[in-house]
Protein backbone atom coordinates (compact mmCIF):
# COMPACT_ATOMS: atom_id res chain seq x y z
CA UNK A 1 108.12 118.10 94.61
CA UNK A 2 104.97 120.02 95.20
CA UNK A 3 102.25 118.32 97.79
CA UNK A 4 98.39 118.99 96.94
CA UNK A 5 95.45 118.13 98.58
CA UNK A 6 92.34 119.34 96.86
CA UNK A 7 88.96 118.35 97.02
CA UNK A 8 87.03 117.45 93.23
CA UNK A 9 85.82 121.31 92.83
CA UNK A 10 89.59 122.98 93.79
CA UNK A 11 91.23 120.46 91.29
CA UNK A 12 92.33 122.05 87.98
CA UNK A 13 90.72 120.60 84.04
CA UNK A 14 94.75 119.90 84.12
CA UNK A 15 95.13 118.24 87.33
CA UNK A 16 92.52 115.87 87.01
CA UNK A 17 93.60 114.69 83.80
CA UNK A 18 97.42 114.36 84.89
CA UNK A 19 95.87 112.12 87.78
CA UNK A 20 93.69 109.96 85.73
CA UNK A 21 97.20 109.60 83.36
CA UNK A 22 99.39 108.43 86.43
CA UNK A 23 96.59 106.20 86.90
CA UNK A 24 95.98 104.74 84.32
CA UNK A 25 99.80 104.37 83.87
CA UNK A 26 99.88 102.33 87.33
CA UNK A 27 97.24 100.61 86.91
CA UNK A 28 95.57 99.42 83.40
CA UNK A 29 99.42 99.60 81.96
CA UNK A 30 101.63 98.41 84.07
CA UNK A 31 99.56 96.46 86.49
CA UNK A 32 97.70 95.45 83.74
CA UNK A 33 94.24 95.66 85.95
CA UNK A 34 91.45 96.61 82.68
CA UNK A 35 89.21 98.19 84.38
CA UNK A 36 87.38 101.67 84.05
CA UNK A 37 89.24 104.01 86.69
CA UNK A 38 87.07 106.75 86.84
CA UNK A 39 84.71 105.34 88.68
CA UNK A 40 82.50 108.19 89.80
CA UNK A 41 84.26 108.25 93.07
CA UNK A 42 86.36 110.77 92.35
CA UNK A 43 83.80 113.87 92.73
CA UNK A 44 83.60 113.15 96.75
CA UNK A 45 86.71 112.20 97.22
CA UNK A 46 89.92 113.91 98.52
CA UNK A 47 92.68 114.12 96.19
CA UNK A 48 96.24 114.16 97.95
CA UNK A 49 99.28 113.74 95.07
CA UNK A 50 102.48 115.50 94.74
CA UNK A 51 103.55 116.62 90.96
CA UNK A 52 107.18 117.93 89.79
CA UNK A 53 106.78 120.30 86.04
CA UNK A 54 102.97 120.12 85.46
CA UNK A 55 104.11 120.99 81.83
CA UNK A 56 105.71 117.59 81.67
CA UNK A 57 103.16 114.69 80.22
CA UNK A 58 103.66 112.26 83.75
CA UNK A 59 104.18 114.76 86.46
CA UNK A 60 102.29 113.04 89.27
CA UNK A 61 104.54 111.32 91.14
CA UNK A 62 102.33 109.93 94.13
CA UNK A 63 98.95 109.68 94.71
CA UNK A 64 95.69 108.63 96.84
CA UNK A 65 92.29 109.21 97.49
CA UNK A 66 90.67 109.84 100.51
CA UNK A 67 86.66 109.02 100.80
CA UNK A 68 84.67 109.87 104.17
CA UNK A 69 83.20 106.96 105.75
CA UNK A 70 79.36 107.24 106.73
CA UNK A 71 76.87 106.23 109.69
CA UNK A 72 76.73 102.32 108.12
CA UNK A 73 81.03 102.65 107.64
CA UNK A 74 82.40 105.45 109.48
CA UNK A 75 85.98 104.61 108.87
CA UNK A 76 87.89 107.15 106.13
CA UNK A 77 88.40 104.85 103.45
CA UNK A 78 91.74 105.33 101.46
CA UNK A 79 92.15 103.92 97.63
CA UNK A 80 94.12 104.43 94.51
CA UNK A 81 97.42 104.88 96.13
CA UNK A 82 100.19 104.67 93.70
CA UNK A 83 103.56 106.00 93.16
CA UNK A 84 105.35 106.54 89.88
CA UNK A 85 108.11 104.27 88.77
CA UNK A 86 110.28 107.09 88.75
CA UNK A 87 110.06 107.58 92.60
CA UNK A 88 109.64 104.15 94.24
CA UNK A 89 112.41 103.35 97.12
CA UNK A 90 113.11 106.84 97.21
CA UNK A 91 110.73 107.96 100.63
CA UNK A 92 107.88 108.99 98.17
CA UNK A 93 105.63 106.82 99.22
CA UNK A 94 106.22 106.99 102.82
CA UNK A 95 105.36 111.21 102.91
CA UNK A 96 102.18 110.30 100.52
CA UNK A 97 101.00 108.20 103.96
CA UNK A 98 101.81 110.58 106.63
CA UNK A 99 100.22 113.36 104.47
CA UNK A 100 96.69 110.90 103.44
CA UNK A 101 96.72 110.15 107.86
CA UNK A 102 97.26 113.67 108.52
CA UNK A 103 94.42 114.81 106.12
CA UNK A 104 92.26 111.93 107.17
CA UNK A 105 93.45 113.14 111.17
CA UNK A 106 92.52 116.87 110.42
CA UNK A 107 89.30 116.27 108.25
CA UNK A 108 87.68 113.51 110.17
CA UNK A 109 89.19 113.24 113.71
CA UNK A 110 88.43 110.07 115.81
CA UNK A 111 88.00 107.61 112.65
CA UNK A 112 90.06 104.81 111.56
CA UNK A 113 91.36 104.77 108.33
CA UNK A 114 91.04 101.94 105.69
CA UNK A 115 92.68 100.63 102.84
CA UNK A 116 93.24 97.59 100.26
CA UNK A 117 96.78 96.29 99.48
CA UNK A 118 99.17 93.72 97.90
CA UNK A 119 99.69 91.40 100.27
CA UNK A 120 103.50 92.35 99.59
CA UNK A 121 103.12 95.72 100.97
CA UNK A 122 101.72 94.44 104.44
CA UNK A 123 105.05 95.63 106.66
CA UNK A 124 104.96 98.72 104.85
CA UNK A 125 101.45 99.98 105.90
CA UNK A 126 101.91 98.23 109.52
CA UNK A 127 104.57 100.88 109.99
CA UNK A 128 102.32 103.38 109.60
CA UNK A 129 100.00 100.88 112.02
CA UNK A 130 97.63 99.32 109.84
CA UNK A 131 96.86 95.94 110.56
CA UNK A 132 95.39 93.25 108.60
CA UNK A 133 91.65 93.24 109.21
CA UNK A 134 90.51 91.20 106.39
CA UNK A 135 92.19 89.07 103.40
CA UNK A 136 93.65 87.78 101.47
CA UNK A 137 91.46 87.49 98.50
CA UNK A 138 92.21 87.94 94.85
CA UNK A 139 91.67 91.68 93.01
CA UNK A 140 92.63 92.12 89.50
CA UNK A 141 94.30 88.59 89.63
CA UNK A 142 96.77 89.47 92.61
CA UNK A 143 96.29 88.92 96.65
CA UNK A 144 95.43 91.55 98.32
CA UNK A 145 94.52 92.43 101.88
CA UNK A 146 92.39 94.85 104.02
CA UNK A 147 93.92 96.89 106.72
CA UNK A 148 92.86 98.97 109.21
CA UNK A 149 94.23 101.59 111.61
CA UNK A 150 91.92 102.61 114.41
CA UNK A 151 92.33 106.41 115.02
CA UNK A 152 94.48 107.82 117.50
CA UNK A 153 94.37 110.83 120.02
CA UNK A 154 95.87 114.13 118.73
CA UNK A 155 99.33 114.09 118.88
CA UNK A 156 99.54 116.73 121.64
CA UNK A 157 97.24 114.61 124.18
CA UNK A 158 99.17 111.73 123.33
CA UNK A 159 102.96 112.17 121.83
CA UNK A 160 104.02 108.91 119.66
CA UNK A 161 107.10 107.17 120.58
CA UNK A 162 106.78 105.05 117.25
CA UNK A 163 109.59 105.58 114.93
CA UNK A 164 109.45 105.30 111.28
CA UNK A 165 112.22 104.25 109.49
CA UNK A 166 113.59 106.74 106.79
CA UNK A 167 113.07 107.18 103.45
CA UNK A 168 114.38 104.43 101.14
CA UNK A 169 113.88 102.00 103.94
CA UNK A 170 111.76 99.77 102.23
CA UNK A 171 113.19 100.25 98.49
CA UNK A 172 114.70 96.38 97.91
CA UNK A 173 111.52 95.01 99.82
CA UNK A 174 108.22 97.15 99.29
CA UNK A 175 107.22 99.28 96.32
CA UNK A 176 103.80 100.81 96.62
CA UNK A 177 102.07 101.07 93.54
């Protein structure tokens, strides 16, 4: 599996259309959410996915994008996380996490970091501490709720002692799509 993260401009005519497939795949097929996914978000956003065979027609196997917050919002606001069917349960979508909170970490230090989910996937992003901040409401027919983790001091100031549990923990609970 090959990790990117690459703003709009670095992203390849390929690329972009390989991540507007997967997405589109997650979520106006199988999710079933009609909608029109590129929203015009996607030129100031950071795009962090990993891909396996670009010369294959679904090679994006996870997937998220990472917006800066502003003066009115300062948090880093994190959306369109999916992985592929193909990869779910497998520790996927745990690395696609640590790498979106490293890049939001490295790119915007000091900020919390927020993000929409199914209400389902609640223990999985309190791992990573999120916490519910607002919810749950209905999106695309489905509950969904906001969390929110508040930024945290650089790892060398302040070591963690929080564990995560390995890949696959989640696969017969969680799948993050």
């Amino acid at each position: 599996m090959n990790w990117k993260i690459l703003d709009f401009e670095q992203l390849t005519a390929r690329e972009l259309y390989l991540i507007l497939r997967a997405r589109s795949a997650v979520f106006v097929v199988e999710q079933s959410h009609v909608h029109l996914d590129p929203d015009g978000r996607d030129e100031t956003g950071t795009h962090v996915f990993a891909a396996e065979d670009m010369s294959r027609s679904m090679p994006v196997l996870a997937y998220a994008r990472i917006h800066e917050g502003d003066a009115e919002d300062p948090e880093v606001v994190v959306d369109k996380i999916l992985t592929s069917p193909l990869r779910r349960g497998d520790g996927t979508a745990h690395a696609l996490i640590e790498r979106v909170l490293a890049v939001a970490a490295e790119r915007w230090p000091g900020r919390g970091v927020r993000l929409t989910a199914p209400v389902s996937l609640r223990g999985f992003y309190e791992a990573f501490g999120f916490r519910k901040t607002e919810g749950p409401f209905l999106e695309h027919g489905m509950p969904y709720i906001g969390l929110t983790r508040k930024s945290r001091q650089p790892r060398e100031a302040a070591p963690s002692k929080v564990q995560f549990a390995g890949p696959g923990a989640y696969a017969n609970t969680y799948e993050l799509l």
